[in-house]
PDB file of N, CA and C in Angstrom:
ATOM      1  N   UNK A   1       1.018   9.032 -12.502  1.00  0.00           N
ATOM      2  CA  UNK A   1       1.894   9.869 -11.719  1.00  0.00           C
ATOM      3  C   UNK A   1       2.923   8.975 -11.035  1.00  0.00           C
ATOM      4  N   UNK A   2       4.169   9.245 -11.176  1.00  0.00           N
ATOM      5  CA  UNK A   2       5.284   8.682 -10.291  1.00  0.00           C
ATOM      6  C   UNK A   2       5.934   9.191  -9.287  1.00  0.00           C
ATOM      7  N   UNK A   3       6.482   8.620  -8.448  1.00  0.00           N
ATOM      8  CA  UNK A   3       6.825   9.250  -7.063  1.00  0.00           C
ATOM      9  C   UNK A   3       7.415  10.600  -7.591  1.00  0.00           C
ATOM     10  N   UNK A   4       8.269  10.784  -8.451  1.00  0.00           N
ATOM     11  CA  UNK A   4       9.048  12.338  -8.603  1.00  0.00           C
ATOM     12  C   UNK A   4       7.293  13.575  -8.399  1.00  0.00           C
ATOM     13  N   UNK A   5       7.024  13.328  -8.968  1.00  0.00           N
ATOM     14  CA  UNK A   5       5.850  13.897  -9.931  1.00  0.00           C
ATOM     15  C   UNK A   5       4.922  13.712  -8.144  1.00  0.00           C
ATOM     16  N   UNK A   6       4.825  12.758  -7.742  1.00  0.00           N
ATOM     17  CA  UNK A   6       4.098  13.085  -6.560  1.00  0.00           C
ATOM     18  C   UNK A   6       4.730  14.298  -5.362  1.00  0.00           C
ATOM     19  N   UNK A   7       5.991  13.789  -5.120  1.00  0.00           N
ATOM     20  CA  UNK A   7       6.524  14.576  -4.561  1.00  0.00           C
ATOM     21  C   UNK A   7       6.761  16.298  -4.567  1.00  0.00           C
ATOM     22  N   UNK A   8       6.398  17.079  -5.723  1.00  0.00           N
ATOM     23  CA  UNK A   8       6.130  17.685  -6.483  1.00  0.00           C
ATOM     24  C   UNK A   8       4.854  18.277  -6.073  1.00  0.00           C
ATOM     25  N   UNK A   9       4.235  17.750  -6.637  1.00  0.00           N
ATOM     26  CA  UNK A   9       2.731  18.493  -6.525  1.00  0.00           C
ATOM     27  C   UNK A   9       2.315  18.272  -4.630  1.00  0.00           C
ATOM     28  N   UNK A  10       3.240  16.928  -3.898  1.00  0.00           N
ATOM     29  CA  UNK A  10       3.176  17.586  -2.136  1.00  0.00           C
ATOM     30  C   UNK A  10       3.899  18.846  -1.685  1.00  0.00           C
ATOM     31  N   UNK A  11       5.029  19.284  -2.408  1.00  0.00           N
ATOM     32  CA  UNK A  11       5.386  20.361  -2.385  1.00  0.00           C
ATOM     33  C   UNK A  11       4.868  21.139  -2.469  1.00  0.00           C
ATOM     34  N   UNK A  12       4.124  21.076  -3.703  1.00  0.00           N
ATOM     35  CA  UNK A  12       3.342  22.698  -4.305  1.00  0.00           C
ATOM     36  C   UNK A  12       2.532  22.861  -3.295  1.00  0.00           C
ATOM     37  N   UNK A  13       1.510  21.566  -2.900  1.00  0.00           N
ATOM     38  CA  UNK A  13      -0.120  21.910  -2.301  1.00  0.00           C
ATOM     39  C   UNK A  13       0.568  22.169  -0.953  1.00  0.00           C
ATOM     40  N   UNK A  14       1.748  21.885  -0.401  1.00  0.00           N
ATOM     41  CA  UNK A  14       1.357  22.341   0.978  1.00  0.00           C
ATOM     42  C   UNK A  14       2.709  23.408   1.394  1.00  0.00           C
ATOM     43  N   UNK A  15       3.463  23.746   0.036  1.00  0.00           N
ATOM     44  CA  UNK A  15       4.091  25.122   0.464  1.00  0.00           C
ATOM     45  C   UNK A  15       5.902  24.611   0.797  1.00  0.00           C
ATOM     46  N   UNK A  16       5.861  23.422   0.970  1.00  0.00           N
ATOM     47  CA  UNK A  16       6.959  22.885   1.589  1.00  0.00           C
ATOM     48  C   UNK A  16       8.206  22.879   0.131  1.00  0.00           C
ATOM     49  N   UNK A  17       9.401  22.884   0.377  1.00  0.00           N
ATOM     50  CA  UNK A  17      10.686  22.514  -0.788  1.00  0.00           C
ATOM     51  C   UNK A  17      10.623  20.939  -0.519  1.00  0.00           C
ATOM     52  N   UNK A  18      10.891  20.616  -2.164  1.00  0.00           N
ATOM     53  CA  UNK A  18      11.037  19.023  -2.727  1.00  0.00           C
ATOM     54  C   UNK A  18      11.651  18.585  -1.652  1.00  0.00           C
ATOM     55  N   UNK A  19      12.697  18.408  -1.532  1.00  0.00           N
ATOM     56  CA  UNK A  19      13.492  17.985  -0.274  1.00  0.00           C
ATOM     57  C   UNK A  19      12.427  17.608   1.319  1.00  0.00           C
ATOM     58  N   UNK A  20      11.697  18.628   1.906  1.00  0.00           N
ATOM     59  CA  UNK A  20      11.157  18.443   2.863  1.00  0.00           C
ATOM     60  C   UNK A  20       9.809  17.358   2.135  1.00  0.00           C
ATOM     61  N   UNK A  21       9.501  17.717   0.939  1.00  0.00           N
ATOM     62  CA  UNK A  21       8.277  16.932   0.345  1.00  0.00           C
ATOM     63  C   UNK A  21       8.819  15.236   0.319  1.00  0.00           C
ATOM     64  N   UNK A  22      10.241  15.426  -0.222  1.00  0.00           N
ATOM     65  CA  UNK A  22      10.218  13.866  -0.241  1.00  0.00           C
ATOM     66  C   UNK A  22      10.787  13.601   1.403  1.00  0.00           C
ATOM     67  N   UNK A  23      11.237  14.085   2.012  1.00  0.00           N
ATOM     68  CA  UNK A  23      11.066  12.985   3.420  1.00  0.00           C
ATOM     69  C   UNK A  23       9.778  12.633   4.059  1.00  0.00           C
ATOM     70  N   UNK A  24       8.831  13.688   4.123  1.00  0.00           N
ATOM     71  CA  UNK A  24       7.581  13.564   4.693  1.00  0.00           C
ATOM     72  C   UNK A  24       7.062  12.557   3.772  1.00  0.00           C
ATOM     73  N   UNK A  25       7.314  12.409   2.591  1.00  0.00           N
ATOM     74  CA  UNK A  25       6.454  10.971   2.232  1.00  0.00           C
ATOM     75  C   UNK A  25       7.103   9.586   1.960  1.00  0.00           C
ATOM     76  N   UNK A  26       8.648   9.993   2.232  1.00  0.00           N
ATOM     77  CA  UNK A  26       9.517   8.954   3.213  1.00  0.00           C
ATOM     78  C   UNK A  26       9.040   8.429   4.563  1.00  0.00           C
ATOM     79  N   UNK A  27       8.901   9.577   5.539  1.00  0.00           N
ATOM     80  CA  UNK A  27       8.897   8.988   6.778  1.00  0.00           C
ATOM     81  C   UNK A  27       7.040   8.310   6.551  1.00  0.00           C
ATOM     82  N   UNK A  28       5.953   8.740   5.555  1.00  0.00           N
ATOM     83  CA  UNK A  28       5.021   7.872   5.582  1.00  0.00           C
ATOM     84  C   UNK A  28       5.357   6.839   5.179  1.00  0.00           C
ATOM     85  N   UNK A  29       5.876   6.241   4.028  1.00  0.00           N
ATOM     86  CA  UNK A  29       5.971   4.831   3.674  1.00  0.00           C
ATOM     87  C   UNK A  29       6.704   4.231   4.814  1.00  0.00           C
ATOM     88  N   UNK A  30       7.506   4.802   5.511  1.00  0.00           N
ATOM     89  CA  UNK A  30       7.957   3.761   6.789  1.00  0.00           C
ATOM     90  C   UNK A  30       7.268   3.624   7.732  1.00  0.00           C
ATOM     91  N   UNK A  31       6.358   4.367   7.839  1.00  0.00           N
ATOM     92  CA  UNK A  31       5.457   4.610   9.267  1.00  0.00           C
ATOM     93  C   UNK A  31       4.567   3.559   8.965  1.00  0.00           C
ATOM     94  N   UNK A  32       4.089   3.175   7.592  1.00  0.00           N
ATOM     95  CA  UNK A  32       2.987   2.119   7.404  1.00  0.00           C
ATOM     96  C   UNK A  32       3.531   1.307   7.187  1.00  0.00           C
ATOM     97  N   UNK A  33       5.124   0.877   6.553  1.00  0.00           N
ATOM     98  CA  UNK A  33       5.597  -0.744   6.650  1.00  0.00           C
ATOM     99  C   UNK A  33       5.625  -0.869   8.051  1.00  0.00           C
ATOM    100  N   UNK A  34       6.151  -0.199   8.559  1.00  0.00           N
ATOM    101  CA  UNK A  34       6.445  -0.224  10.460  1.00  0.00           C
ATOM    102  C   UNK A  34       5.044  -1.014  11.008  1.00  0.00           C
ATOM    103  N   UNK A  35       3.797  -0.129  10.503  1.00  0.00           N
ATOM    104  CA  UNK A  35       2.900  -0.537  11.609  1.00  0.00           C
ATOM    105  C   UNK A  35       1.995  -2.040  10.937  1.00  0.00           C
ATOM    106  N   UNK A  36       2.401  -2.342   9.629  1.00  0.00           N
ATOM    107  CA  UNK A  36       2.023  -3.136   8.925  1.00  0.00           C
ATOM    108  C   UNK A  36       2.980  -3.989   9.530  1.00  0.00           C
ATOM    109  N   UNK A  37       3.987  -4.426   9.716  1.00  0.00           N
ATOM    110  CA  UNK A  37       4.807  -5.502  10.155  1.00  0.00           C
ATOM    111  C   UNK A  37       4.163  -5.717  11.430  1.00  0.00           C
ATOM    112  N   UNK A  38       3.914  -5.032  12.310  1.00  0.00           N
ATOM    113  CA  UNK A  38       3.732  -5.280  13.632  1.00  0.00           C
ATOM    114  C   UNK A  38       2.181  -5.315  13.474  1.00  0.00           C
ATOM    115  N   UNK A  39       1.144  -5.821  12.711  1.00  0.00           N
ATOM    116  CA  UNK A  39      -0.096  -6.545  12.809  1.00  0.00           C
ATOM    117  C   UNK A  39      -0.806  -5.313  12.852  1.00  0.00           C
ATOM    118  N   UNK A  40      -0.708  -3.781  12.820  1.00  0.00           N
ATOM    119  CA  UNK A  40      -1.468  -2.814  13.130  1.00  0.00           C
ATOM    120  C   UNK A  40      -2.342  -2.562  11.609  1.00  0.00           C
ATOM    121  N   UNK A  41      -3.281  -2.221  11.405  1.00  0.00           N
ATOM    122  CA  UNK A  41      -4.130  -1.100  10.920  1.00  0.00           C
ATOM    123  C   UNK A  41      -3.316   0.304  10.704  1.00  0.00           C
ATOM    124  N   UNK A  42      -3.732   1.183   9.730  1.00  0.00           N
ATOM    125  CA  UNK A  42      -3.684   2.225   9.417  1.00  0.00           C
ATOM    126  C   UNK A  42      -4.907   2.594   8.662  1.00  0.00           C
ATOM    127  N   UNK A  43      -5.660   3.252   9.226  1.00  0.00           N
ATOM    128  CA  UNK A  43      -6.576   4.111   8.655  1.00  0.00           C
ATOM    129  C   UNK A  43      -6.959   5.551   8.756  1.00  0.00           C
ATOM    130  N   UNK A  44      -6.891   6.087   7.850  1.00  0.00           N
ATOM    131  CA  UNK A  44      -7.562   7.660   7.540  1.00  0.00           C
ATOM    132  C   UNK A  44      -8.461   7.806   6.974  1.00  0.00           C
ATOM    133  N   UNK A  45      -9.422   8.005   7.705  1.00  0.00           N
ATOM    134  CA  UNK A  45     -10.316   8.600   7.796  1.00  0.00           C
ATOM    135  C   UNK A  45     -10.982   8.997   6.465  1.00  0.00           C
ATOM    136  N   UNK A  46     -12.068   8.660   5.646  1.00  0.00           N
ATOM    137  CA  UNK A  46     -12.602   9.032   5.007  1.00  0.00           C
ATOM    138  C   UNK A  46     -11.311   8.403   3.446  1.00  0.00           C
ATOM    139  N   UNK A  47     -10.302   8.681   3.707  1.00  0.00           N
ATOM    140  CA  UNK A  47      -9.300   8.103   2.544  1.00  0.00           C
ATOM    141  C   UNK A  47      -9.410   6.366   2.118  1.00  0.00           C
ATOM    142  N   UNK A  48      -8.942   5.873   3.117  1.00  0.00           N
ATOM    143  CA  UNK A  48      -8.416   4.549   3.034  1.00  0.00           C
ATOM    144  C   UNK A  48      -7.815   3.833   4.263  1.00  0.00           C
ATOM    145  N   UNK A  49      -7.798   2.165   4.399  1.00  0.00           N
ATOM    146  CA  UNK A  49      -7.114   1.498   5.059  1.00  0.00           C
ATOM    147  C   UNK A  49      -6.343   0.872   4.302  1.00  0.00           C
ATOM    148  N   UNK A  50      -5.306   0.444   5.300  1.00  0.00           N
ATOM    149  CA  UNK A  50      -4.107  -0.115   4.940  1.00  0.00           C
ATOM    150  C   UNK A  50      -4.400  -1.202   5.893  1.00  0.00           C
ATOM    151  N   UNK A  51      -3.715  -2.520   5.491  1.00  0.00           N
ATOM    152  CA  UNK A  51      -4.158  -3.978   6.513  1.00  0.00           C
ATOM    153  C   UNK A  51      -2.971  -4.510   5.714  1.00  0.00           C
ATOM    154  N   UNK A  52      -2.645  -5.427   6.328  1.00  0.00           N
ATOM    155  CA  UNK A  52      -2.525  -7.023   5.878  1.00  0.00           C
ATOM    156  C   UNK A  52      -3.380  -8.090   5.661  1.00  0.00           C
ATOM    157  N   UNK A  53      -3.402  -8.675   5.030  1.00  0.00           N
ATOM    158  CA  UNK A  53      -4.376  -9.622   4.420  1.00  0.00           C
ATOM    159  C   UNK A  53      -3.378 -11.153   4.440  1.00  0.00           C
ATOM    160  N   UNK A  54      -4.215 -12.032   4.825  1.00  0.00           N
ATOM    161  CA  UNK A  54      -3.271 -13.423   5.037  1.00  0.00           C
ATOM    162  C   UNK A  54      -4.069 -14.358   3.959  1.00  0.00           C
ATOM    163  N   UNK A  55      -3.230 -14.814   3.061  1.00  0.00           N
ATOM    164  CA  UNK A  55      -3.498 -16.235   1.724  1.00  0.00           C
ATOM    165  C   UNK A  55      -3.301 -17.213   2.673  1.00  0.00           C
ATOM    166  N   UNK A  56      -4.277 -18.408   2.822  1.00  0.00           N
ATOM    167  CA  UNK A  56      -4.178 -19.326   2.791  1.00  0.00           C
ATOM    168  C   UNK A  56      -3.073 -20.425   2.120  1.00  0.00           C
ATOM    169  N   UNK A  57      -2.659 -21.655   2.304  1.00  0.00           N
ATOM    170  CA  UNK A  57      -1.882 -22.369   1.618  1.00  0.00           C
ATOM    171  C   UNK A  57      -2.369 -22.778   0.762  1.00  0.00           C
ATOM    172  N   UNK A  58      -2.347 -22.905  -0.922  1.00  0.00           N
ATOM    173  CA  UNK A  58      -3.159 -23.974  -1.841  1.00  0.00           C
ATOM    174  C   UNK A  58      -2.581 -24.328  -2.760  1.00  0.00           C
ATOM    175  N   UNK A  59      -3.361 -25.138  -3.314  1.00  0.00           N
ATOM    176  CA  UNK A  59      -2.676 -26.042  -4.686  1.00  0.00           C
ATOM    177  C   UNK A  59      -2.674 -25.132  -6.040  1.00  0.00           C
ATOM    178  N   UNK A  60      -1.613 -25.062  -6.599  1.00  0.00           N
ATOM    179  CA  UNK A  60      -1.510 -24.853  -7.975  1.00  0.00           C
ATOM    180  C   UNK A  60      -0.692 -25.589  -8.887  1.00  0.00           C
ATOM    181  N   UNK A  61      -0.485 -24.902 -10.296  1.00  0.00           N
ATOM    182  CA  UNK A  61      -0.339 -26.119 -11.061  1.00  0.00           C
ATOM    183  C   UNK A  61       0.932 -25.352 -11.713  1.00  0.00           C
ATOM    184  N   UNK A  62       2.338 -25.822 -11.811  1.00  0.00           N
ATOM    185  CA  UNK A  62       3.552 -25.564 -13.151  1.00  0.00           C
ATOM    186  C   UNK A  62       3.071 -25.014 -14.562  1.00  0.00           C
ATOM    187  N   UNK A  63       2.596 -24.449 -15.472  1.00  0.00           N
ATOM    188  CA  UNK A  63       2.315 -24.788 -16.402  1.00  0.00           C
ATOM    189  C   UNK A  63       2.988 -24.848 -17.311  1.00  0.00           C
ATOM    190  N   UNK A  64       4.466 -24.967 -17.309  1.00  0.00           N
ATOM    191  CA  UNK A  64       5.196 -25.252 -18.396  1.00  0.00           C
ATOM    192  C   UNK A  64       5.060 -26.953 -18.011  1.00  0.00           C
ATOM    193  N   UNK A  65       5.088 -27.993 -16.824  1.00  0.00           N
ATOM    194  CA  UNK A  65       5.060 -29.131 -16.940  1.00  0.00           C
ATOM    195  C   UNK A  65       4.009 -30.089 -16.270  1.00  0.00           C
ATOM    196  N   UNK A  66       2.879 -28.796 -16.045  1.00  0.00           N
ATOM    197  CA  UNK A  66       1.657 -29.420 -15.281  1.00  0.00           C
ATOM    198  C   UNK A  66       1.671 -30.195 -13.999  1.00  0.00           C
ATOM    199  N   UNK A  67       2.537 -29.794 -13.788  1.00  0.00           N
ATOM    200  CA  UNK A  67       2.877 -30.845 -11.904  1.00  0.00           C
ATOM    201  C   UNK A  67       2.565 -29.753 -11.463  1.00  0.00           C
ATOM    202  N   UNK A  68       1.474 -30.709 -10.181  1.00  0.00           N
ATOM    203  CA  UNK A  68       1.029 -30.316  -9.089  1.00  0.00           C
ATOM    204  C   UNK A  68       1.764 -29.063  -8.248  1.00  0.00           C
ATOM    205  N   UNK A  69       1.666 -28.385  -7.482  1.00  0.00           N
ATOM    206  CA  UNK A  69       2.623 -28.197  -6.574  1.00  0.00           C
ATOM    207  C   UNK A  69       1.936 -26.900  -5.608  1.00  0.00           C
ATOM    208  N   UNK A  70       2.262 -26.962  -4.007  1.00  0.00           N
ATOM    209  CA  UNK A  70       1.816 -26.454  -3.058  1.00  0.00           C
ATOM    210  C   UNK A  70       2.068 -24.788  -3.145  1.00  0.00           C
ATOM    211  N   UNK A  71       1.656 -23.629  -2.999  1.00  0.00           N
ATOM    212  CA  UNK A  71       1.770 -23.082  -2.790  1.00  0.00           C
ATOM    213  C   UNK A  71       1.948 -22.062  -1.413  1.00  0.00           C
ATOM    214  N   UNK A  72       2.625 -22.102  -1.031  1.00  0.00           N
ATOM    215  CA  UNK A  72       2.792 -21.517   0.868  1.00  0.00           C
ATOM    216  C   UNK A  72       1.835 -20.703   1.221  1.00  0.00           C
ATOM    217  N   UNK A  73       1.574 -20.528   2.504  1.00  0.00           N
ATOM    218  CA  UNK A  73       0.543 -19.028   2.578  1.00  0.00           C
ATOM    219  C   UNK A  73       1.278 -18.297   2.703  1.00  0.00           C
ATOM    220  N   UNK A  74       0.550 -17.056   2.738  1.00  0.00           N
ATOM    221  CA  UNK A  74       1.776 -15.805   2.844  1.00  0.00           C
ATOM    222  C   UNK A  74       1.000 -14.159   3.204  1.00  0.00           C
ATOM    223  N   UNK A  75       1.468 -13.511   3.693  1.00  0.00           N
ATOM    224  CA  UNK A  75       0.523 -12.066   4.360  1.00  0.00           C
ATOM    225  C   UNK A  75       0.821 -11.062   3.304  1.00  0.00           C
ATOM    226  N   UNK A  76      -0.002 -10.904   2.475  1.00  0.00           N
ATOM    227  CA  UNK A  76      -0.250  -9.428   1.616  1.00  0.00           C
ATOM    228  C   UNK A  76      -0.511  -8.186   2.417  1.00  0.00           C
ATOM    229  N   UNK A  77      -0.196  -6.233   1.819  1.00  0.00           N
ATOM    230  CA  UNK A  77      -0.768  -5.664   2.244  1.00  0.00           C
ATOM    231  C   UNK A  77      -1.670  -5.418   1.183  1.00  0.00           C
ATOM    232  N   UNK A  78      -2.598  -4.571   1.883  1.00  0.00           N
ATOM    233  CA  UNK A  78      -3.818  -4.577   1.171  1.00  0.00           C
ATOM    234  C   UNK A  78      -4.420  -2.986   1.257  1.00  0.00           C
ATOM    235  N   UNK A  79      -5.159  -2.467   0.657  1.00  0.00           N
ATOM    236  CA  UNK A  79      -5.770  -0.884   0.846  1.00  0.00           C
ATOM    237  C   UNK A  79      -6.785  -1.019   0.520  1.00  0.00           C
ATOM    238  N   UNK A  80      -7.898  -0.724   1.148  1.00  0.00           N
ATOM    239  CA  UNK A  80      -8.859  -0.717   0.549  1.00  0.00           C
ATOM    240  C   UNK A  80      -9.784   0.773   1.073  1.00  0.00           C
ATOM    241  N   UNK A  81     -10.049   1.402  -0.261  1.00  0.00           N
ATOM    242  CA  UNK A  81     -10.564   2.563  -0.265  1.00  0.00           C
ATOM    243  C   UNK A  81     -11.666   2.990   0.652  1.00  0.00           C
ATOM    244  N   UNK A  82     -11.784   3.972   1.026  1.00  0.00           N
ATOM    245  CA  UNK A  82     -12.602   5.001   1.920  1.00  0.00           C
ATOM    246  C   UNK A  82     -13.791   5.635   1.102  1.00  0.00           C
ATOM    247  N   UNK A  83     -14.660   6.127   1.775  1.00  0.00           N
ATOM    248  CA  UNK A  83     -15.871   6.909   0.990  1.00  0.00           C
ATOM    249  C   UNK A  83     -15.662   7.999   0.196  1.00  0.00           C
ATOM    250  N   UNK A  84     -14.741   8.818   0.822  1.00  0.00           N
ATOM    251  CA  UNK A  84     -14.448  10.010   0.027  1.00  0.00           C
ATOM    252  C   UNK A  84     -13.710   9.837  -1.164  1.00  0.00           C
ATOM    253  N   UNK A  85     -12.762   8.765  -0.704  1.00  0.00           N
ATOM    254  CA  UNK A  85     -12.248   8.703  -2.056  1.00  0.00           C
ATOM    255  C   UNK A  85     -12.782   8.260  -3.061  1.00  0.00           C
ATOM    256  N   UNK A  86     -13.452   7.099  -2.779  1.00  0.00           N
ATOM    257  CA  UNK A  86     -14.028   6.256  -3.914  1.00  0.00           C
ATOM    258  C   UNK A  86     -15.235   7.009  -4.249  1.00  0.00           C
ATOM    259  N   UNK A  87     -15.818   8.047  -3.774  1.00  0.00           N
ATOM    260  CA  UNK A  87     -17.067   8.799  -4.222  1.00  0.00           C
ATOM    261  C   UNK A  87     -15.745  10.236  -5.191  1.00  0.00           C
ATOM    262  N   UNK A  88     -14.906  10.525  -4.934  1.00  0.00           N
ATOM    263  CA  UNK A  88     -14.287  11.485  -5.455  1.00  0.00           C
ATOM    264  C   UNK A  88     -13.658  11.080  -7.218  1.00  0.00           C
ATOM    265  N   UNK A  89     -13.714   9.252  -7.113  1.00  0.00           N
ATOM    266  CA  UNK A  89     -13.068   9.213  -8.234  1.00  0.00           C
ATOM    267  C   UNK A  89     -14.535   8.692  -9.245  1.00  0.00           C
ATOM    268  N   UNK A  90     -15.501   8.715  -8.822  1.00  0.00           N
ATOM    269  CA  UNK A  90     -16.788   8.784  -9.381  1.00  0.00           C
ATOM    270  C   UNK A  90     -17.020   9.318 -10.908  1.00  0.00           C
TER     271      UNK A  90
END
């Protein structure tokens, strides 16, 4: 499923026109980069969390010329599933 196609079936299930469907899942993707930049959590309940996750700095390797070379750390987000869901996709 792709965002069109999501947007869509948020329409259908909750009654709303495409238009109102795609801002409401506009103003979510900003609401969780928002609270993801600023070190917060997002979790719902029974769905899923949303976090950041921080890599360490480490060594890896070129492999077109096999030199060494550092890799930076760097903050991933991350989701990791809820009960309901992960029992729903069972």
């Amino acid at each position: 499923m792709n965002k069109k196609e999501l947007i869509e079936r948020i329409a259908s299930k909750a009654g709303l026109k495409k238009a109102e469907a795609e801002r409401a899942l506009a103003a979510f993707e900003e609401t969780v980069i928002e609270a993801l930049k600023s070190g917060d959590k997002v979790t719902l309940v029974g769905f899923g969390t949303f976090s950041v996750s921080e890599r360490k700095e480490r060594k890896g390797r070129n492999p077109q010329t096999g030199e060494e070379i550092i890799i930076p750390a760097t903050k991933t987000p991350k989701f990791t599933a809820g009960k309901i869901l992960k029992e729903s996709v069972k």
